[in-house]
N, C-alpha and C. Protein backbone atom coordinates (compact mmCIF):
# COMPACT_ATOMS: atom_id res chain seq x y z
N UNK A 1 -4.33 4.04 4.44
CA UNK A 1 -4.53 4.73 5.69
C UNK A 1 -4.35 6.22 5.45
N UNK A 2 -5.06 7.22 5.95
CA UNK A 2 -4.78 8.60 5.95
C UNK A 2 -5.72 9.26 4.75
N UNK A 3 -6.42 8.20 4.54
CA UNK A 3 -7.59 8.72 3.27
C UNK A 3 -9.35 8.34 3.78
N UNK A 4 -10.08 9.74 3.54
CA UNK A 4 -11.51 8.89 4.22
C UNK A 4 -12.58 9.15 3.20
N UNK A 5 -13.45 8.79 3.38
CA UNK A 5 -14.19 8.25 1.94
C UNK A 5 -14.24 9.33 1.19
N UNK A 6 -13.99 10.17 1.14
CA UNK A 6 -14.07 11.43 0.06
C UNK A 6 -12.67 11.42 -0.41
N UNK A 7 -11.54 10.42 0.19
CA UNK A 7 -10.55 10.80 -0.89
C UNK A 7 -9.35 12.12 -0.05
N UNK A 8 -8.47 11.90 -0.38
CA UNK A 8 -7.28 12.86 -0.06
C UNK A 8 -6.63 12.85 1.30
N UNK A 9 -5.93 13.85 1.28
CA UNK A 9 -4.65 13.30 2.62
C UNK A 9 -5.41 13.58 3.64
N UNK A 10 -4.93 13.45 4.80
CA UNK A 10 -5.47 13.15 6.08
C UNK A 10 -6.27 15.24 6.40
N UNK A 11 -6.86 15.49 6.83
CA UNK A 11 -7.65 16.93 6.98
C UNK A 11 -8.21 17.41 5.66
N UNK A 12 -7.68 16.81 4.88
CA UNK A 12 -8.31 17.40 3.27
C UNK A 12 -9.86 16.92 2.89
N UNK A 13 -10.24 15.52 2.68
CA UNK A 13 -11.38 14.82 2.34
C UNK A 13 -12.44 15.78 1.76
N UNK A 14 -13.70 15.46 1.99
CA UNK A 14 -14.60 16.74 0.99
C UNK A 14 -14.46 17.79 1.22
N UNK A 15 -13.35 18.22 2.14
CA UNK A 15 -13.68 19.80 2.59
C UNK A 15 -12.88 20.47 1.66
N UNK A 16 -11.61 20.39 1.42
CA UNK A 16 -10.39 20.47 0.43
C UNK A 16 -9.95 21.32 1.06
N UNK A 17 -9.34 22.42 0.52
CA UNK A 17 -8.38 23.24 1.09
C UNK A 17 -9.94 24.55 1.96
N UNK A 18 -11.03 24.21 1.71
CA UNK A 18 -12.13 24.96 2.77
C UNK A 18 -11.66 25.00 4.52
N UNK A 19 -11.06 24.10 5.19
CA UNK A 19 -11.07 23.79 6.35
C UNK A 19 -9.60 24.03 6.87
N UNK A 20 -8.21 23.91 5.35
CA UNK A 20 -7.32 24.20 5.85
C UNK A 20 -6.67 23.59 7.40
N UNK A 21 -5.98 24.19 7.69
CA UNK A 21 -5.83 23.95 9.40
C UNK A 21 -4.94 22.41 9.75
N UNK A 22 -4.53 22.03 10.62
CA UNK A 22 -3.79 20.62 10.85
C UNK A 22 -5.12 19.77 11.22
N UNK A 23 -5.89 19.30 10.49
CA UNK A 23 -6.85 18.80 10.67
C UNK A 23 -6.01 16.87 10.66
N UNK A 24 -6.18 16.69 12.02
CA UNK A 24 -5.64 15.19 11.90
C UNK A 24 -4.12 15.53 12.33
N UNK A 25 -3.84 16.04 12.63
CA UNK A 25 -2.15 15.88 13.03
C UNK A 25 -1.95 15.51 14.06
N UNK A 26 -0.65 14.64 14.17
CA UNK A 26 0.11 14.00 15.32
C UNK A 26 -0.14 14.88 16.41
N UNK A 27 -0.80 14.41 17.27
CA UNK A 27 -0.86 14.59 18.94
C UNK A 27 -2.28 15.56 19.04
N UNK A 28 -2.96 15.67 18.08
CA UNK A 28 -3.87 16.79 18.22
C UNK A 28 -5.56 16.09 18.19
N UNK A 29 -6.33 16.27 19.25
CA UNK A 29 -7.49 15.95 19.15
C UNK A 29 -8.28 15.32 17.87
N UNK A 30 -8.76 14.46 18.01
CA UNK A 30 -9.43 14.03 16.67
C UNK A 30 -10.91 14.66 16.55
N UNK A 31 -11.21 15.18 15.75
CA UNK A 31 -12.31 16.03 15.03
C UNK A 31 -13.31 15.49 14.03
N UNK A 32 -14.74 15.40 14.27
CA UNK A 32 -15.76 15.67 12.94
C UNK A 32 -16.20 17.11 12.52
N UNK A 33 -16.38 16.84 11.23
CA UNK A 33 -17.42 18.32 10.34
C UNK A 33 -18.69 17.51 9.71
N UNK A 34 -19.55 18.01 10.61
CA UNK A 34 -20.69 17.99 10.31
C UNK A 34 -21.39 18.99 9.37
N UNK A 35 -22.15 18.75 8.21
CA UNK A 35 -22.40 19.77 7.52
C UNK A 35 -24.14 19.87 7.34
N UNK A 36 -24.93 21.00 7.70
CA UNK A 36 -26.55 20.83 7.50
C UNK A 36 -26.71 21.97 6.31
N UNK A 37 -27.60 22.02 6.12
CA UNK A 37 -28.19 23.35 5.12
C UNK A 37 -27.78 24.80 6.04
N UNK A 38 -28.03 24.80 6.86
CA UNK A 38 -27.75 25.95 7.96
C UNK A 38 -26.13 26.19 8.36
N UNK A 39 -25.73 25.30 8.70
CA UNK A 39 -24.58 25.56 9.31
C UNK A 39 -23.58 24.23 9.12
N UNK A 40 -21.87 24.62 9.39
CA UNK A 40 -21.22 23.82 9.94
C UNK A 40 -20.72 23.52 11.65
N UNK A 41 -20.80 21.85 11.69
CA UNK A 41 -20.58 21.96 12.98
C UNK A 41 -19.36 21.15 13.38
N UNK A 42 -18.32 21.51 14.41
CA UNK A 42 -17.09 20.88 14.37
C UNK A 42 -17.06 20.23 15.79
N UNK A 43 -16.88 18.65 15.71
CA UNK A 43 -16.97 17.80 16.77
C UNK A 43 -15.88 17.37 17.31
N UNK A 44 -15.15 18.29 18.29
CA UNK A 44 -13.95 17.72 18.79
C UNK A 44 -13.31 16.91 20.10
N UNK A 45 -13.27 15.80 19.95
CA UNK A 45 -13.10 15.13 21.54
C UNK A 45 -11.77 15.35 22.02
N UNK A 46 -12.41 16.04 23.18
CA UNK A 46 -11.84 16.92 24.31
C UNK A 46 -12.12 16.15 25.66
N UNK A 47 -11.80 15.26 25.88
CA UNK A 47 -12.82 14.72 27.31
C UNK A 47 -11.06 14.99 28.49
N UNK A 48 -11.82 15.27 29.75
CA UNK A 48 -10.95 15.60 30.72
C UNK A 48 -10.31 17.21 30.75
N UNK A 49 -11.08 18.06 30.03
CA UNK A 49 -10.35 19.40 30.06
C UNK A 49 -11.77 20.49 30.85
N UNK A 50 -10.92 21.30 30.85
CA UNK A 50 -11.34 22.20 31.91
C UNK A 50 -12.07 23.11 30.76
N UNK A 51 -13.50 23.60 30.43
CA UNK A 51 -13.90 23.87 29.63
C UNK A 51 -13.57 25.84 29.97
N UNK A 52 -13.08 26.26 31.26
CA UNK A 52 -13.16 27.53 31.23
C UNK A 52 -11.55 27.96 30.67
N UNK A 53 -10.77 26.90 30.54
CA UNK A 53 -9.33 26.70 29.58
C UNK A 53 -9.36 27.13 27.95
N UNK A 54 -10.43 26.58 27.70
CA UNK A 54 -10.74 26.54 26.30
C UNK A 54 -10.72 27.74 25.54
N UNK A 55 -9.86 27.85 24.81
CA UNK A 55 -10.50 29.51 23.96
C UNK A 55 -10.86 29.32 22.51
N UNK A 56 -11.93 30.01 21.89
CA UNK A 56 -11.83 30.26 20.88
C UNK A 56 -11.70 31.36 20.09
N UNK A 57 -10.86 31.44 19.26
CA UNK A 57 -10.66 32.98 18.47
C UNK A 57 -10.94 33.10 17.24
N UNK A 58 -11.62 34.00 16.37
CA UNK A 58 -11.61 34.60 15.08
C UNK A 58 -10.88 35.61 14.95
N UNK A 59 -9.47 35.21 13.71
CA UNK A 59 -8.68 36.53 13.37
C UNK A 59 -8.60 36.12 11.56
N UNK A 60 -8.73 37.29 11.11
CA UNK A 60 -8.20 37.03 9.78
C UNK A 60 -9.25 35.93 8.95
N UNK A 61 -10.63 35.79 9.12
CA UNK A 61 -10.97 34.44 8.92
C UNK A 61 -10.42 32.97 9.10
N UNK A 62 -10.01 32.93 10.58
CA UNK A 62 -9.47 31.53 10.55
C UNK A 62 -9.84 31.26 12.27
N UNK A 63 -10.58 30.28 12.40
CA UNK A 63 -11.19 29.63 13.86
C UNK A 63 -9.62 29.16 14.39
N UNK A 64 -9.79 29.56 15.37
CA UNK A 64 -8.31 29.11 16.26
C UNK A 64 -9.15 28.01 17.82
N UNK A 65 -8.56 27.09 18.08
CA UNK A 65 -9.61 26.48 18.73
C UNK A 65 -8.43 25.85 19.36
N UNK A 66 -8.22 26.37 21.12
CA UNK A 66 -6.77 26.01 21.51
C UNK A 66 -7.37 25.49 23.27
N UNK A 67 -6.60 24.75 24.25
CA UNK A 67 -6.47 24.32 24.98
C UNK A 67 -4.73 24.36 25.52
N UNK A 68 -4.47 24.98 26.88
CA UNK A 68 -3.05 24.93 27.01
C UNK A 68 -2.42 24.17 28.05
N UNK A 69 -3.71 23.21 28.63
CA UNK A 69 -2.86 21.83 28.64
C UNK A 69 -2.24 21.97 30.14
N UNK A 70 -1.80 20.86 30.61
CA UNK A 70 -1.15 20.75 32.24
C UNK A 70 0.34 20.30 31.86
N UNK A 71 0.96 20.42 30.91
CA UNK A 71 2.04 20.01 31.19
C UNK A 71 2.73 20.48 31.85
N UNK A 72 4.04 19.69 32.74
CA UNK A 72 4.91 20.20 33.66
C UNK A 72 5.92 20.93 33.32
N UNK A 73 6.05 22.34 33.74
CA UNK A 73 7.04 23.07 33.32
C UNK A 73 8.10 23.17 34.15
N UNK A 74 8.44 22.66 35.91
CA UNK A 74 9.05 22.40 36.53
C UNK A 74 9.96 21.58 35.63
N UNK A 75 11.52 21.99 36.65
CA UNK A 75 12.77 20.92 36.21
C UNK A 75 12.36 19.51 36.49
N UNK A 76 11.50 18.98 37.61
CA UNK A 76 11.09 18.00 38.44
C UNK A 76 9.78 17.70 37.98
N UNK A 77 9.76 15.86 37.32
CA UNK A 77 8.51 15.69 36.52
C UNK A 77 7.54 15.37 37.91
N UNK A 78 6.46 15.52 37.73
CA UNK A 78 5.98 15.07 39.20
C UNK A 78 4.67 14.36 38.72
N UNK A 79 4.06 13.16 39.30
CA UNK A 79 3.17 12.35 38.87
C UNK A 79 1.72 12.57 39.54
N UNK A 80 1.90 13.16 40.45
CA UNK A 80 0.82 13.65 41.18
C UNK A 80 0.04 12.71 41.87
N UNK A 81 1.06 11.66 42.83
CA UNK A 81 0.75 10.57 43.07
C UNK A 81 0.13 9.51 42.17
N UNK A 82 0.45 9.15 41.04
CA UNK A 82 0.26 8.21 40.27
C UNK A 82 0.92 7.43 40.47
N UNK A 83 0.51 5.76 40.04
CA UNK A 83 1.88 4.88 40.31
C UNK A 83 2.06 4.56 38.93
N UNK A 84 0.92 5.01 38.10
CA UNK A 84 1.41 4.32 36.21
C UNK A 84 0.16 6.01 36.03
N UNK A 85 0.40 6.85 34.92
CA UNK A 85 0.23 7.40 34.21
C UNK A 85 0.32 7.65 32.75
N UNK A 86 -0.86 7.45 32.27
CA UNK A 86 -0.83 7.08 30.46
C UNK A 86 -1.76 8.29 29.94
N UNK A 87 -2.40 8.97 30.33
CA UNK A 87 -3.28 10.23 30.29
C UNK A 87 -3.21 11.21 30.97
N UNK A 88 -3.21 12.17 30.39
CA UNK A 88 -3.54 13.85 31.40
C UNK A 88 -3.63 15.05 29.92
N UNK A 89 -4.50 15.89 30.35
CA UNK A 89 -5.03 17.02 29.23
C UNK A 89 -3.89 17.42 28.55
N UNK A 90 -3.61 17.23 27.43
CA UNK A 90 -2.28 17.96 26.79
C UNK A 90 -3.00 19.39 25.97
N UNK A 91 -2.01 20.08 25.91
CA UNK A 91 -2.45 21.29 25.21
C UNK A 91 -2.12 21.01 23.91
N UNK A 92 -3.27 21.77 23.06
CA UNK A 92 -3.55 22.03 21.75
C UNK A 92 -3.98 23.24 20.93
N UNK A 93 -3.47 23.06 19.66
CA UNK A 93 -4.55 24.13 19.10
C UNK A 93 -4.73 23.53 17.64
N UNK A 94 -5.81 24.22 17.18
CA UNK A 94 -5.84 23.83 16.30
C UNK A 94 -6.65 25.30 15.20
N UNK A 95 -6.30 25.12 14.36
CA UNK A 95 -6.88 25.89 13.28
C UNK A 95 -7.86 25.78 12.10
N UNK A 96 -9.05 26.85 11.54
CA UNK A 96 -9.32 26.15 10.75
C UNK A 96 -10.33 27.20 9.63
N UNK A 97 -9.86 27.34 8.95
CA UNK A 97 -9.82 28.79 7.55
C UNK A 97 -11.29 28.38 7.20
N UNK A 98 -12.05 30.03 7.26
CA UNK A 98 -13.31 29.94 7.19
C UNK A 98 -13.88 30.77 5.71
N UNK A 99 -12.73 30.82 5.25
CA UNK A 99 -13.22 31.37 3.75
C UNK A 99 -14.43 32.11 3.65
N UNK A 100 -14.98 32.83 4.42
CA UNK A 100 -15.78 33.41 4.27
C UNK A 100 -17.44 33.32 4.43
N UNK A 101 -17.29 31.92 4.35
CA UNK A 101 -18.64 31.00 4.31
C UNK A 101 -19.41 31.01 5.45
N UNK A 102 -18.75 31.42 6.68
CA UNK A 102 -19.42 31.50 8.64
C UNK A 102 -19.66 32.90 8.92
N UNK A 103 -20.93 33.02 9.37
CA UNK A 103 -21.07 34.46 10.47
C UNK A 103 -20.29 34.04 11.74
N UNK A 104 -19.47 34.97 11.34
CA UNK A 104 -18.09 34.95 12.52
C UNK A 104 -19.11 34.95 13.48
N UNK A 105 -19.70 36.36 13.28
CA UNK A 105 -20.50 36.90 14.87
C UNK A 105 -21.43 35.81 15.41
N UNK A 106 -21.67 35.04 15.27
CA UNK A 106 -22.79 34.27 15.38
C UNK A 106 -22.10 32.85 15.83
N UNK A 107 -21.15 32.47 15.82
CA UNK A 107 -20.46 30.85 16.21
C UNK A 107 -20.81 30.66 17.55
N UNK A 108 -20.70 29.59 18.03
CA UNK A 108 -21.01 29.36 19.55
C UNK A 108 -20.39 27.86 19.65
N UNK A 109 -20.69 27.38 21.19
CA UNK A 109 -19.63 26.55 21.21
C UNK A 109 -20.60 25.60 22.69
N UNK A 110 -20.35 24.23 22.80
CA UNK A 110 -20.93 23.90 23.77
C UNK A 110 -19.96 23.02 24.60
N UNK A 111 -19.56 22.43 25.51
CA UNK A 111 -18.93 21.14 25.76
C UNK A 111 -19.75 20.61 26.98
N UNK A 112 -19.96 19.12 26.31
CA UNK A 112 -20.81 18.32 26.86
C UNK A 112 -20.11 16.83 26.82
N UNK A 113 -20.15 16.12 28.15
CA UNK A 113 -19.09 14.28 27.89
C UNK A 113 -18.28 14.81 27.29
N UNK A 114 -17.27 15.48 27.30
CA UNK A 114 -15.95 15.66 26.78
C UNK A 114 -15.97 15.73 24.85
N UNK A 115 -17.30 16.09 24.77
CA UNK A 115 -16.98 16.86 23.65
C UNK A 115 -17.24 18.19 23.24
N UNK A 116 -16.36 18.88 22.29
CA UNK A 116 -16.73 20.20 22.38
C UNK A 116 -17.31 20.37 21.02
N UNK A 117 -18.29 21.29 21.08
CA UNK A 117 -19.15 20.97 19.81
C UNK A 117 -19.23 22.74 19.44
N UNK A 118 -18.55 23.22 18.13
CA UNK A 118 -18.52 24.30 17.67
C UNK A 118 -19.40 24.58 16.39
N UNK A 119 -19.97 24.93 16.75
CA UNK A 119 -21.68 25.36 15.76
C UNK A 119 -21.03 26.83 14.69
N UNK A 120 -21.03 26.81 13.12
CA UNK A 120 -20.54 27.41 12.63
C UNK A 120 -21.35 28.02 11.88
N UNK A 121 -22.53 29.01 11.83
CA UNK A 121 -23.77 29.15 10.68
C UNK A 121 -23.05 30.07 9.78
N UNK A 122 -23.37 28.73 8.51
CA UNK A 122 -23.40 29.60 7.43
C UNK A 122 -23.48 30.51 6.65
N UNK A 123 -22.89 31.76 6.26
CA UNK A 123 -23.09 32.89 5.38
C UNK A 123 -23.82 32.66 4.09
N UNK A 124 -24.89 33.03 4.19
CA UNK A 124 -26.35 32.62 2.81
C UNK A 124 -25.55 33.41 1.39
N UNK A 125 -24.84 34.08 1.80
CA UNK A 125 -24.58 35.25 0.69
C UNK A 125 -23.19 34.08 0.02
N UNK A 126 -22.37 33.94 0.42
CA UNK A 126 -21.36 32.91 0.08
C UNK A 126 -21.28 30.85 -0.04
N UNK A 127 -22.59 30.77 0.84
CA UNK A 127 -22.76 29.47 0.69
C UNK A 127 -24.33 29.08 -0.22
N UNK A 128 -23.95 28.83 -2.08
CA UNK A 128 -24.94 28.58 -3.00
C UNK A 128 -25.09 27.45 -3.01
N UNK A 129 -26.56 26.99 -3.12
CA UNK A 129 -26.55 25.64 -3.71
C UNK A 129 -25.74 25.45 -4.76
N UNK A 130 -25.82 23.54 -5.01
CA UNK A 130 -25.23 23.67 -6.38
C UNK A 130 -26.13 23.75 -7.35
N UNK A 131 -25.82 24.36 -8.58
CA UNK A 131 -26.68 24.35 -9.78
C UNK A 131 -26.82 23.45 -10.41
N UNK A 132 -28.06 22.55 -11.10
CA UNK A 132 -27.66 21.90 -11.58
C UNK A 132 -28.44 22.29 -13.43
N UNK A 133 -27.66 21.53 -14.22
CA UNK A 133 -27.64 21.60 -15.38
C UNK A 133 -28.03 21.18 -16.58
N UNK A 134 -29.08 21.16 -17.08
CA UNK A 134 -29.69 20.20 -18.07
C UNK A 134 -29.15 19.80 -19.49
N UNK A 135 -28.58 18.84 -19.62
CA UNK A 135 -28.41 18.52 -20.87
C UNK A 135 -29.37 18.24 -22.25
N UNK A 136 -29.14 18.81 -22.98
CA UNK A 136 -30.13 19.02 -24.03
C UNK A 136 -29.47 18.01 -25.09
């Protein structure tokens, strides 16, 4: 458990230390990386949040991708007329090191059915094919 087909600890898999960030951690939205020739795209289910909550930031090369959540900050928990409560938006953030490889300026972001879908295009100058090599 905590390994997916590429191998390594839980946020690591083919990306390796590229994606960095708590990718997979206790209490935090579960996430895909989608990867095309063009761009990366990051699939995070978010369902039940208020999409004008949502922020995203570029500092330092690193996507900050946060939600701050309804929890009760009152002394007094209050249910909001519930008689059983097992769900409500928790706040998050999450991080995720862009090494250079994304036109910052250029990211965009959509949320649609409670997912939020962060479109990351590729920097041509830093993202090479691989070479490949002929053995003689």
């Amino acid at each position: 458990m905590g390994r997916g087909r590429f191998g390594g600890s839980w946020g690591r898999g083919k990306f390796g230390t590229f994606w960095g960030g708590r990718m997979a951690a206790f209490g935090q939205p579960p996430i895909n990386i989608d990867e095309t020739d063009a761009a990366f795209t990051i699939s995070l289910y978010a369902a039940g949040l208020n999409k004008a909550n949502v922020t995203l930031a570029v500092k330092d090369d690193v996507l900050t991708v946060a939600y701050p959540g309804s929890e009760q900050t009152g002394s007094e928990p209050t249910n909001n007329g519930y008689t059983y409560q097992e769900f409500s938006p928790r706040g998050f953030e999450r991080q995720f090191q862009l090494n250079h490889k994304v036109l910052v300026d250029q990211i965009s972001a959509t949320y649609t059915d409670g997912i939020l879908k962060v479109t990351l295009p590729k920097n041509p100058e830093t993202n090479k094919p691989a070479q490949s090599i002929t053995i003689g």
